[in-house]
Protein backbone atom coordinates (compact mmCIF):
# COMPACT_ATOMS: atom_id res chain seq x y z
CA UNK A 1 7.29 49.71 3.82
CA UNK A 2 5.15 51.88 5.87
CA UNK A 3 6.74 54.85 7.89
CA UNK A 4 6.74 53.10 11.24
CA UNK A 5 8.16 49.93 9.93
CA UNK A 6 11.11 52.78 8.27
CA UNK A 7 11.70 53.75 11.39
CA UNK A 8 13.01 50.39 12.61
CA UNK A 9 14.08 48.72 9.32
CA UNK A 10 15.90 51.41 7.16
CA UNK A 11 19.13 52.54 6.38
CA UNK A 12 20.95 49.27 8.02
CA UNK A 13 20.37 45.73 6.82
CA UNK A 14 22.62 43.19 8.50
CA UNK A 15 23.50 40.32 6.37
CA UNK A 16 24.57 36.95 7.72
CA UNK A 17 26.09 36.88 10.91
CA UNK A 18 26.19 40.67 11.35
CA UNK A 19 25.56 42.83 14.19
CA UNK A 20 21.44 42.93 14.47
CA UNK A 21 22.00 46.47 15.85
CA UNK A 22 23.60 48.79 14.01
CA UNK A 23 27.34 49.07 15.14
CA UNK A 24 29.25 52.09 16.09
CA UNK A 25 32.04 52.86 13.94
CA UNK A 26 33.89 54.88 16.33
CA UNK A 27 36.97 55.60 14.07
CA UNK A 28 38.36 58.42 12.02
CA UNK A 29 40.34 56.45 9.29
CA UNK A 30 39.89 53.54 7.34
CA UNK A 31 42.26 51.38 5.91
CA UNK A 32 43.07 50.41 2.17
CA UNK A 33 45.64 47.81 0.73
CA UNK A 34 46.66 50.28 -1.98
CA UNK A 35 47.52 53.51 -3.06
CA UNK A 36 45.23 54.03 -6.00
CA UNK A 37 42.00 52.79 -4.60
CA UNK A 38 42.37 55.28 -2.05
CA UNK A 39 43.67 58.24 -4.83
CA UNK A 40 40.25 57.03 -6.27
CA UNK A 41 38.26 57.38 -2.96
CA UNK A 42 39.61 61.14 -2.88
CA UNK A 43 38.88 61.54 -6.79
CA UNK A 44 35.03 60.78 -6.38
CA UNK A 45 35.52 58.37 -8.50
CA UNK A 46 34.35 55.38 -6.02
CA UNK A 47 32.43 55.37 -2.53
CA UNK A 48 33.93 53.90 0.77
CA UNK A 49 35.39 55.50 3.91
CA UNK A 50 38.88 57.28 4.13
CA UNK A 51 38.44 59.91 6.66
CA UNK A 52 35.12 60.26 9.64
CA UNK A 53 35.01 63.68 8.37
CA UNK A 54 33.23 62.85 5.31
CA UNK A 55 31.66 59.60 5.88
CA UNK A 56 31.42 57.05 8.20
CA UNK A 57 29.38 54.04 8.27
CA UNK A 58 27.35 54.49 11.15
CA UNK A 59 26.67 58.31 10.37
CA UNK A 60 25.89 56.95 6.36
CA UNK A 61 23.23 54.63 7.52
CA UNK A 62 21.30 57.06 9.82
CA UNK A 63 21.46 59.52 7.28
CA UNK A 64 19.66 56.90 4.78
CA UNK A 65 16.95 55.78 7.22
CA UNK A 66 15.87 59.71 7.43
CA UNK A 67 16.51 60.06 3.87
CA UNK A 68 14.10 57.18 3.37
CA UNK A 69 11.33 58.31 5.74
CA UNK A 70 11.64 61.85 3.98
CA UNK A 71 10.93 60.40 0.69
CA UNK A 72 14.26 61.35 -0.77
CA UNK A 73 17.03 60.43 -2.00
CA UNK A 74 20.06 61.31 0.10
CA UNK A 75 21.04 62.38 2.86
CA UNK A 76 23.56 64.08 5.12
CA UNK A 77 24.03 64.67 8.66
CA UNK A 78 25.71 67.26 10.47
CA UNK A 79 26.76 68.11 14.04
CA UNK A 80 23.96 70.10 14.89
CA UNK A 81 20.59 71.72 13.13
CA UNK A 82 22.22 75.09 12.96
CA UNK A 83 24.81 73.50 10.62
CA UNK A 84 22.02 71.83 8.50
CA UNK A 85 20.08 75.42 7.99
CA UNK A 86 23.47 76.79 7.16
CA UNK A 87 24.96 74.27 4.99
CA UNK A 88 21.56 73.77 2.96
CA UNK A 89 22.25 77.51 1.96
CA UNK A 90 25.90 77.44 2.01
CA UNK A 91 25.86 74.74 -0.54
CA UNK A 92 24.12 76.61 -3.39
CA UNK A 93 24.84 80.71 -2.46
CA UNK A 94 28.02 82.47 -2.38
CA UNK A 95 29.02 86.04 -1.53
CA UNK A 96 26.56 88.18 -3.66
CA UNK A 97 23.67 85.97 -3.59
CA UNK A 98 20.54 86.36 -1.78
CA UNK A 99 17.38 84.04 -0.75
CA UNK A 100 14.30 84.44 0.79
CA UNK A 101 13.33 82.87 3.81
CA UNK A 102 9.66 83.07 6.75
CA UNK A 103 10.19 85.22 9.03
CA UNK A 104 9.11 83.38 11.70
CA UNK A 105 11.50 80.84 11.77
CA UNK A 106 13.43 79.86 14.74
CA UNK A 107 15.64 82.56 16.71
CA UNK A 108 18.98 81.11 15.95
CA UNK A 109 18.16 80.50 12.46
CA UNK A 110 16.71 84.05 12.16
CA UNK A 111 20.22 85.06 13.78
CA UNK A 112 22.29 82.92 11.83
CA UNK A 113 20.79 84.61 8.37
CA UNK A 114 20.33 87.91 8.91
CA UNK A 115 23.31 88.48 11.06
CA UNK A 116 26.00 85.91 10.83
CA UNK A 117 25.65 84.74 6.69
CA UNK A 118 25.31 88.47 5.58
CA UNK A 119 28.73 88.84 6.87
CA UNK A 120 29.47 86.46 4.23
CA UNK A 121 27.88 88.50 1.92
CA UNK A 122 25.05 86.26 1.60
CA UNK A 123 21.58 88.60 1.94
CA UNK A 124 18.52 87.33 3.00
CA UNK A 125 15.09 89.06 2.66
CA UNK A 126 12.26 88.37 5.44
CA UNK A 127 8.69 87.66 4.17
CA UNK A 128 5.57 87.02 6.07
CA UNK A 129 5.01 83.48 5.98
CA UNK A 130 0.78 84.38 5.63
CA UNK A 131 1.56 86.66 2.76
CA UNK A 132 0.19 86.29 -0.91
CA UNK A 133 1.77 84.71 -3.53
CA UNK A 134 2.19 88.87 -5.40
CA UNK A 135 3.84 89.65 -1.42
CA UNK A 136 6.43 86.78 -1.87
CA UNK A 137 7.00 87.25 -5.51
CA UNK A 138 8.24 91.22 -4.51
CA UNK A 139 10.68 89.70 -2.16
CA UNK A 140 12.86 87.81 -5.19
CA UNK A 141 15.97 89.46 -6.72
CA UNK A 142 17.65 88.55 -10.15
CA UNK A 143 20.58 86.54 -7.40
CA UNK A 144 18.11 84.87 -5.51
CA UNK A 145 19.21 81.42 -5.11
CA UNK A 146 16.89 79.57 -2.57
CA UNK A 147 13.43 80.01 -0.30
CA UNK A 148 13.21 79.03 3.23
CA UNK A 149 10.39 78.18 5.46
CA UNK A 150 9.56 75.70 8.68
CA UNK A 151 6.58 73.61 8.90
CA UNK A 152 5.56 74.69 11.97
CA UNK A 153 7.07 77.71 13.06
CA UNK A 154 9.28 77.48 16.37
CA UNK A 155 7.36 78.90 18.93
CA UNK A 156 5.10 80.92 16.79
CA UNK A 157 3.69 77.68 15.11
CA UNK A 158 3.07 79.23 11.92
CA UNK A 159 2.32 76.09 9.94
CA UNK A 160 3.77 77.05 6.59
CA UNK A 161 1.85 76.85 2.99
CA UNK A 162 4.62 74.80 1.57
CA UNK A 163 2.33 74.55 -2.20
CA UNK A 164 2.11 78.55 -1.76
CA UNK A 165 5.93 78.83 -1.39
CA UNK A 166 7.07 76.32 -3.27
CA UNK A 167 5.10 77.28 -6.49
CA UNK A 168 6.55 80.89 -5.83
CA UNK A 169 9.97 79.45 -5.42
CA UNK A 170 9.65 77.51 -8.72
CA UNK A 171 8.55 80.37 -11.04
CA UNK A 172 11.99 82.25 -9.82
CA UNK A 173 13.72 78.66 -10.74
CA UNK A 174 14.85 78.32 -7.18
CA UNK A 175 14.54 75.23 -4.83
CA UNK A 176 12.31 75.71 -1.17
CA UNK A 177 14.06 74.22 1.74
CA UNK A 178 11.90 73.49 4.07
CA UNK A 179 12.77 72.80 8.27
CA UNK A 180 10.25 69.89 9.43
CA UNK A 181 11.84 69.20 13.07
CA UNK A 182 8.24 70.20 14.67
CA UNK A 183 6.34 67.97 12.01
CA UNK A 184 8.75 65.39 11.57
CA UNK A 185 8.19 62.90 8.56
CA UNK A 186 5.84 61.24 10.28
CA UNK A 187 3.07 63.95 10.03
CA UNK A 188 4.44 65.58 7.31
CA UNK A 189 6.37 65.19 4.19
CA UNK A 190 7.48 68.79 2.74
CA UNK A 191 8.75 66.14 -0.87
CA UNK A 192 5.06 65.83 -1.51
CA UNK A 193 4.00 69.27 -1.03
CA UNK A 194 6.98 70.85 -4.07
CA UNK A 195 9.44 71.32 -1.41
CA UNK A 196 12.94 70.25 -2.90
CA UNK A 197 14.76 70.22 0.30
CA UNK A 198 14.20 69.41 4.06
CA UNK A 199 16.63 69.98 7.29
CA UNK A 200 15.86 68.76 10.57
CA UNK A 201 17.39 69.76 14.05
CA UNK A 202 17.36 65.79 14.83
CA UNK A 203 18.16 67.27 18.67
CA UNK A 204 14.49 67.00 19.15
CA UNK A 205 11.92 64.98 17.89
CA UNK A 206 13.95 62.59 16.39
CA UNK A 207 16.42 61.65 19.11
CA UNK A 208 13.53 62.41 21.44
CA UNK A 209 15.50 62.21 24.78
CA UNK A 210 17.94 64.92 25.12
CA UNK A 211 20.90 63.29 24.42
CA UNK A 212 22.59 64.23 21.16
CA UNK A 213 22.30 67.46 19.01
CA UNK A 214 22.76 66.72 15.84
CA UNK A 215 21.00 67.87 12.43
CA UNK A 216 20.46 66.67 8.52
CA UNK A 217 19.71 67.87 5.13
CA UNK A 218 17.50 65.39 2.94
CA UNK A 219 17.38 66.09 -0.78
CA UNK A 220 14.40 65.26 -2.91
CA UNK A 221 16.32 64.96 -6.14
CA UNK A 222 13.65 66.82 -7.73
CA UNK A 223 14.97 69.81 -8.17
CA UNK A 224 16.47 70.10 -11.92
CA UNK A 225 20.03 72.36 -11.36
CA UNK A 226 20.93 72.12 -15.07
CA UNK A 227 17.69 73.26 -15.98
CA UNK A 228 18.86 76.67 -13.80
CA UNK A 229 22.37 75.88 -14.44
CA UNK A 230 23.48 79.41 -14.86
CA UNK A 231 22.16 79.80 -11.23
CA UNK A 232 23.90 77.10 -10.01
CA UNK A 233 27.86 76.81 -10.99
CA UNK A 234 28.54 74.96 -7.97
CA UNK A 235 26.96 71.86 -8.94
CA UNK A 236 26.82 72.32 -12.85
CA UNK A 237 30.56 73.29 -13.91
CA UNK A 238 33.35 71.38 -13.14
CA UNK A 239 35.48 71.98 -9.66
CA UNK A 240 38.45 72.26 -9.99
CA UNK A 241 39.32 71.16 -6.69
CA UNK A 242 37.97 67.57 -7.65
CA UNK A 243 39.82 67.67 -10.68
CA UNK A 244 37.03 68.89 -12.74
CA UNK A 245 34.25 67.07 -11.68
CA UNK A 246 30.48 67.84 -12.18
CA UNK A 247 28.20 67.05 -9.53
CA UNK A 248 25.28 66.91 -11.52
CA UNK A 249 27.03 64.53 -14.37
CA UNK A 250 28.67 62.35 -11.96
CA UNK A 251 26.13 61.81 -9.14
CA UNK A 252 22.32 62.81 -11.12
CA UNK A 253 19.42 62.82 -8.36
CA UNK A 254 22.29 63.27 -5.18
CA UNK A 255 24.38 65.93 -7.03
CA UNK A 256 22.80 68.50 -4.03
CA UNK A 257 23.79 66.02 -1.12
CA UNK A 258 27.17 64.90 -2.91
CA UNK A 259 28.32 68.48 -3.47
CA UNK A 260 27.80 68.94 0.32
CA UNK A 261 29.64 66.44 1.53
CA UNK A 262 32.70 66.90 -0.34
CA UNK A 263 33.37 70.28 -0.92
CA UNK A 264 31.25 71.20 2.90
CA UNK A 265 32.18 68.61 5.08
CA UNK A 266 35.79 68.76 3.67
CA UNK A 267 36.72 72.22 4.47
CA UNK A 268 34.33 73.36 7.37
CA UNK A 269 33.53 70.07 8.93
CA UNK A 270 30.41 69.57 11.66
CA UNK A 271 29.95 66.10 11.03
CA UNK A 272 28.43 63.91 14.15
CA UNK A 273 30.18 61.62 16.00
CA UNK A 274 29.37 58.28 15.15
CA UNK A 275 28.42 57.55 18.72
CA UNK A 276 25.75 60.99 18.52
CA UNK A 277 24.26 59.32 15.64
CA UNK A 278 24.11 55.69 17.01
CA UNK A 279 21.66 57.34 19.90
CA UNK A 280 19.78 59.03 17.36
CA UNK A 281 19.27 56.03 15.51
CA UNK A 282 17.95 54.63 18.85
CA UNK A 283 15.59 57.44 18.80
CA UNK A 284 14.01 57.14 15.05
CA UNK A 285 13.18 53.43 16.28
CA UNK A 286 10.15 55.09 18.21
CA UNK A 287 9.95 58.34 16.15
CA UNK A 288 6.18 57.09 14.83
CA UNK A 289 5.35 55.97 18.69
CA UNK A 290 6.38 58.92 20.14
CA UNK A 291 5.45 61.81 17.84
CA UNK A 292 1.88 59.74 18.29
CA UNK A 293 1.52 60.53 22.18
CA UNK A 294 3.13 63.83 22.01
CA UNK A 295 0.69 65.16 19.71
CA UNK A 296 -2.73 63.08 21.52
CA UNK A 297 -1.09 64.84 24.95
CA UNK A 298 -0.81 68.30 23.31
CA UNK A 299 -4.24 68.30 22.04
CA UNK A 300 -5.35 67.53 26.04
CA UNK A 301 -3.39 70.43 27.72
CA UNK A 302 -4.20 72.77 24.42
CA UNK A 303 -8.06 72.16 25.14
CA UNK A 304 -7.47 72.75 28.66
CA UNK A 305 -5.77 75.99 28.59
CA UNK A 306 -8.29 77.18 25.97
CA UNK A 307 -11.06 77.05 28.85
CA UNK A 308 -8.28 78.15 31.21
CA UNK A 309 -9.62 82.09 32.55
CA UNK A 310 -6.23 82.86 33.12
CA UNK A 311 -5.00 82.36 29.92
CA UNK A 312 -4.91 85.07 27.38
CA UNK A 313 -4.98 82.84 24.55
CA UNK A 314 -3.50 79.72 22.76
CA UNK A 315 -1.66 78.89 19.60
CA UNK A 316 -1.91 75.03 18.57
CA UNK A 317 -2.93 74.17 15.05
CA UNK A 318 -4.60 71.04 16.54
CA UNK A 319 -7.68 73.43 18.12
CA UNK A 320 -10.44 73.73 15.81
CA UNK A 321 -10.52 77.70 16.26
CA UNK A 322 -6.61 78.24 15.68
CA UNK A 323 -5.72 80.38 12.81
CA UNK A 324 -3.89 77.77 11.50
CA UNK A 325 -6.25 74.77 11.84
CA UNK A 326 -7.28 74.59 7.98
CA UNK A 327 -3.25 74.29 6.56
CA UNK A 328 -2.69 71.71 9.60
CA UNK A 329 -5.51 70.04 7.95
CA UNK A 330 -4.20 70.13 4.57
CA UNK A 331 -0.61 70.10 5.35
CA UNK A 332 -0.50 67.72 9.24
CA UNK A 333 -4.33 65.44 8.87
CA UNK A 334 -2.88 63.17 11.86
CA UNK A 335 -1.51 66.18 14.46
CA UNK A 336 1.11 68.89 14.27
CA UNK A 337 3.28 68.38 16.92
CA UNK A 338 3.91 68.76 20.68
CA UNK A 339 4.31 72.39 21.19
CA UNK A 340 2.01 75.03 22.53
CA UNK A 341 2.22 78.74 22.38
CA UNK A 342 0.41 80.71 24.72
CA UNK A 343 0.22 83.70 27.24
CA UNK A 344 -0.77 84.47 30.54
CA UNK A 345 -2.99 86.99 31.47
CA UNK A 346 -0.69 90.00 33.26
CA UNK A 347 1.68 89.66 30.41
CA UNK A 348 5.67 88.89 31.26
CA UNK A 349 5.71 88.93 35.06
CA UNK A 350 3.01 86.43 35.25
CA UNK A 351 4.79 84.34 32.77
CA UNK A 352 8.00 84.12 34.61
CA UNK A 353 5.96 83.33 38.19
CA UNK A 354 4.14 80.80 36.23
CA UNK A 355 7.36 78.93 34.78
CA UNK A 356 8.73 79.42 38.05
CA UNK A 357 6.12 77.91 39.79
CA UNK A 358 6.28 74.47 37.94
CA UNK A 359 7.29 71.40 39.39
CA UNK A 360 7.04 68.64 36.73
CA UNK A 361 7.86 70.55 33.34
CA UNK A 362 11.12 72.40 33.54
CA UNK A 363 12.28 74.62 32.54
CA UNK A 364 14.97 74.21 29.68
CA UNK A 365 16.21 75.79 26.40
CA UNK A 366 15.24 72.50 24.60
CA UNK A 367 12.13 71.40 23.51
CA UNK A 368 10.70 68.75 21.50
CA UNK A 369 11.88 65.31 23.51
CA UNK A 370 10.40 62.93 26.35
CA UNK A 371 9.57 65.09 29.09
CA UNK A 372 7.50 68.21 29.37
CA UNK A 373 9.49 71.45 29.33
CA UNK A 374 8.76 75.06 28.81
CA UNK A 375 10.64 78.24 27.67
CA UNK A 376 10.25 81.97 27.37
CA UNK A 377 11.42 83.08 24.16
CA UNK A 378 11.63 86.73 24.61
CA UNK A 379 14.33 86.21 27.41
CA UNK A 380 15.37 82.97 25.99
CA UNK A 381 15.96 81.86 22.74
CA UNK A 382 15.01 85.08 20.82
CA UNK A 383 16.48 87.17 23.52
CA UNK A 384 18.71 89.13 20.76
CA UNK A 385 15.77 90.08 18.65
CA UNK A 386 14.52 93.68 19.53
CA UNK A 387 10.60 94.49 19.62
CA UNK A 388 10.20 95.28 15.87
CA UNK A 389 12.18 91.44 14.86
CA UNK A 390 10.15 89.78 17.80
CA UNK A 391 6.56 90.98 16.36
CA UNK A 392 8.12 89.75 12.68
CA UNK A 393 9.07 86.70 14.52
CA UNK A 394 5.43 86.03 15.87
CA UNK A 395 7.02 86.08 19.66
CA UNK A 396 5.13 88.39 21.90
CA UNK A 397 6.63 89.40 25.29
CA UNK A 398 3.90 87.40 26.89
CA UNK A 399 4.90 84.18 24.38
CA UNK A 400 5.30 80.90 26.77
CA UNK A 401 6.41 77.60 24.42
CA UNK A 402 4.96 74.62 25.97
CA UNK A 403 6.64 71.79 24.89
CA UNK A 404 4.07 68.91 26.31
CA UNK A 405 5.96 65.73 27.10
CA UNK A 406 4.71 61.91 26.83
CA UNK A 407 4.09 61.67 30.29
CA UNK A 408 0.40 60.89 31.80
CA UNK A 409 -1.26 64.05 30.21
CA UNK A 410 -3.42 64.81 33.32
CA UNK A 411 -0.18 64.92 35.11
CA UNK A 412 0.89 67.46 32.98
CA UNK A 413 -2.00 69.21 33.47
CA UNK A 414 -2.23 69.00 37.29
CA UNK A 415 1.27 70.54 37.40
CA UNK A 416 -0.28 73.62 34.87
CA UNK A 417 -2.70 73.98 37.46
CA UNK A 418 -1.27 74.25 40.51
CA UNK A 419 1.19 76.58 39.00
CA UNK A 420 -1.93 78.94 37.82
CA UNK A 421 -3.24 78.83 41.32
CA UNK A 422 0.13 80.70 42.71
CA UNK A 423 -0.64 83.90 40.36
């Protein structure tokens, strides 16, 4: 099937006399007529549903519909796309280890690796997502376990080489997960690029509306653990708290994805309520639709604050003169996303008067659904970095993020305008 015929079809097939929608399986336990098929449940030994925590039907066949318009081969979702970034490392590195990751990924994932995981002991080293392949080879360590990069950068809209990194990544025999909630699978597939691994925030493109966060991890199944199975213990030597299983024996392709959910899930939790991922499911249904308008709309205002005389400049791969226009090519032929970086000329003040000043986008800490919003990162979201991690970050004081909406575009526009006129 084709990717917007995924959208609607996969993950849940009704047979006869089902629900046509899928259902909401808003329970925490499941029942079983015996003992031992449930010892076996807890084993690994056979699938089903004991306990929400783990798996639950509605959350299983979201998770499969993203896996499926990813390209891969499993999936797992998780309460939010902080706990995706985190478990996608958690689940391969351990106190000791160390991975690489862009440095101009999002704020709280910038936060949540080089602040909160190296109080695990997990270290992270920063590289310049425009840096050579000899840069990013310097940054590897004989414990590196993984590589880490977004598609487009949140808000600097880096769009990432993911060929560059993920050859790099492969010659140190480590996977490249890769974040595609700006891109989305519907203008880009990390899986066909080398990357081995994607996470989504699914709070934003994917529900599209605002009403559920929620994240999820896809794995390719390409990556070959045994092959760098003294690199990866976890999921290549028995656990002993499964009785000795091996997740790359028992479960092949999913080992990743399996590995997560039982040893992850079990102990640290962050799975969705099933209700969270019945909206979202509600939102993938118009995923290809949506993503569609966002990106036609963004082009529109992008090209209009280009000509703009107040504007200092713009970041949008979409423009034919942005830095990034060739990768988007390459990497995003039918539009990057909704989001536009830019500044105003008088640097922060005029920024705040201008998102003050705005009557139809508001102004929010979310981005990426329905309506038109907008968002100062160096007071908002990156608001703990200091001027040294902001310029690493790609966020400069002046940095607006311009997340353009599906609304009538010269609407959007109008509203720019009249804002402009105030300063």
């Amino acid at each position: 099937m084709r990717i917007e015929t995924k959208c609607i079809q996969s993950g849940y097939k009704p047979e006869n006399g089902e629900p046509r929608v899928l259902p909401i399986y808003q329970s925490t336990t499941f029942k079983y007529n015996s003992t031992e098929q449930m010892g076996r449940l807890f084993d690994l030994e056979e699938s089903g549903y004991f306990y929400t925590r783990l798996a639950n039907p509605t959350n299983d066949a979201v998770a499969a519909k993203i896996a499926d318009l990813e390209g891969g081969v499993a999936a797992m979702l998780t309460s939010s796309g902080q706990a995706a970034c985190f478990y996608s490392i958690f689940n391969i590195c351990e106190a000791g280890d160390h991975f690489v990751c862009s440095s101009t990924v999002y704020g709280g994932t910038f936060n949540l690796f080089g602040v909160t995981m190296k109080k695990l002991g997990i270290d992270v080293t920063f590289v310049d997502p425009d840096a050579s392949e000899e840069e990013l080879n310097k940054a590897f360590k004989s414990n590196t376990k993984a590589m880490f990069g977004e598609t487009i950068a949140n808000p600097a809209l880096v769009v990432l080489d993911i060929e560059k990194f993920a050859k790099v990544a492969h010659e140190h025999g480590v996977p490249l997960i890769v974040d595609n909630t700006f891109a989305t699978p519907i203008n880009c597939r990390p899986f066909e690029w080398g990357a081995d691994i994607v996470v989504h925030s699914t709070t934003k493109y994917m529900d599209g509306h605002a009403t559920s966060v929620g994240g999820a991890i896809v794995d390719s199944g390409n990556f070959d653990w045994e092959a760098n199975s003294e690199r990866y213990p976890g999921l290549t030597t028995p656990d002993e708290s499964y009785h000795g299983v091996v997740y790359t024996e028992r479960f092949g392709k999913s080992a990743y994805i399996m590995k997560a959910i039982a040893t992850l899930m079990r102990d640290l939790g962050s799975i969705p309520a099933p209700q969270n991922s019945f909206l979202l499911n509600i939102g993938l249904e118009t995923l290809a639709l949506r993503v569609a308008k966002h990106c036609e709309n963004a082009k529109k205002v992008a090209e209009y604050l280009s000509k703009n005389d107040k504007i200092s400049w713009v970041s949008f791969s979409g423009l034919e003169n942005d830095k990034y226009h060739k990768l988007a090519q390459k990497y995003l032929p039918n539009g990057s996303c909704g989001v536009i970086s830019f500044g105003i000329k008088g640097g922060r003040e005029n920024a705040v008067k201008f998102m003050d000043g705005l009557k139809l986008a508001a102004i929010v800490t979310h981005v990426a659904d329905a309506r038109t919003s907008v968002l100062h990162p160096a007071s908002h979201t990156h608001r703990q970095m200091n001027d040294e991690e902001l310029k690493a970050a790609g966020v400069s004081p002046d940095l607006i993020r311009f997340s353009v909406g599906i609304e009538n575009a010269d609407d959007i526009i109008e509203d720019i305008q009249q804002s402009l006129d105030n300063i």
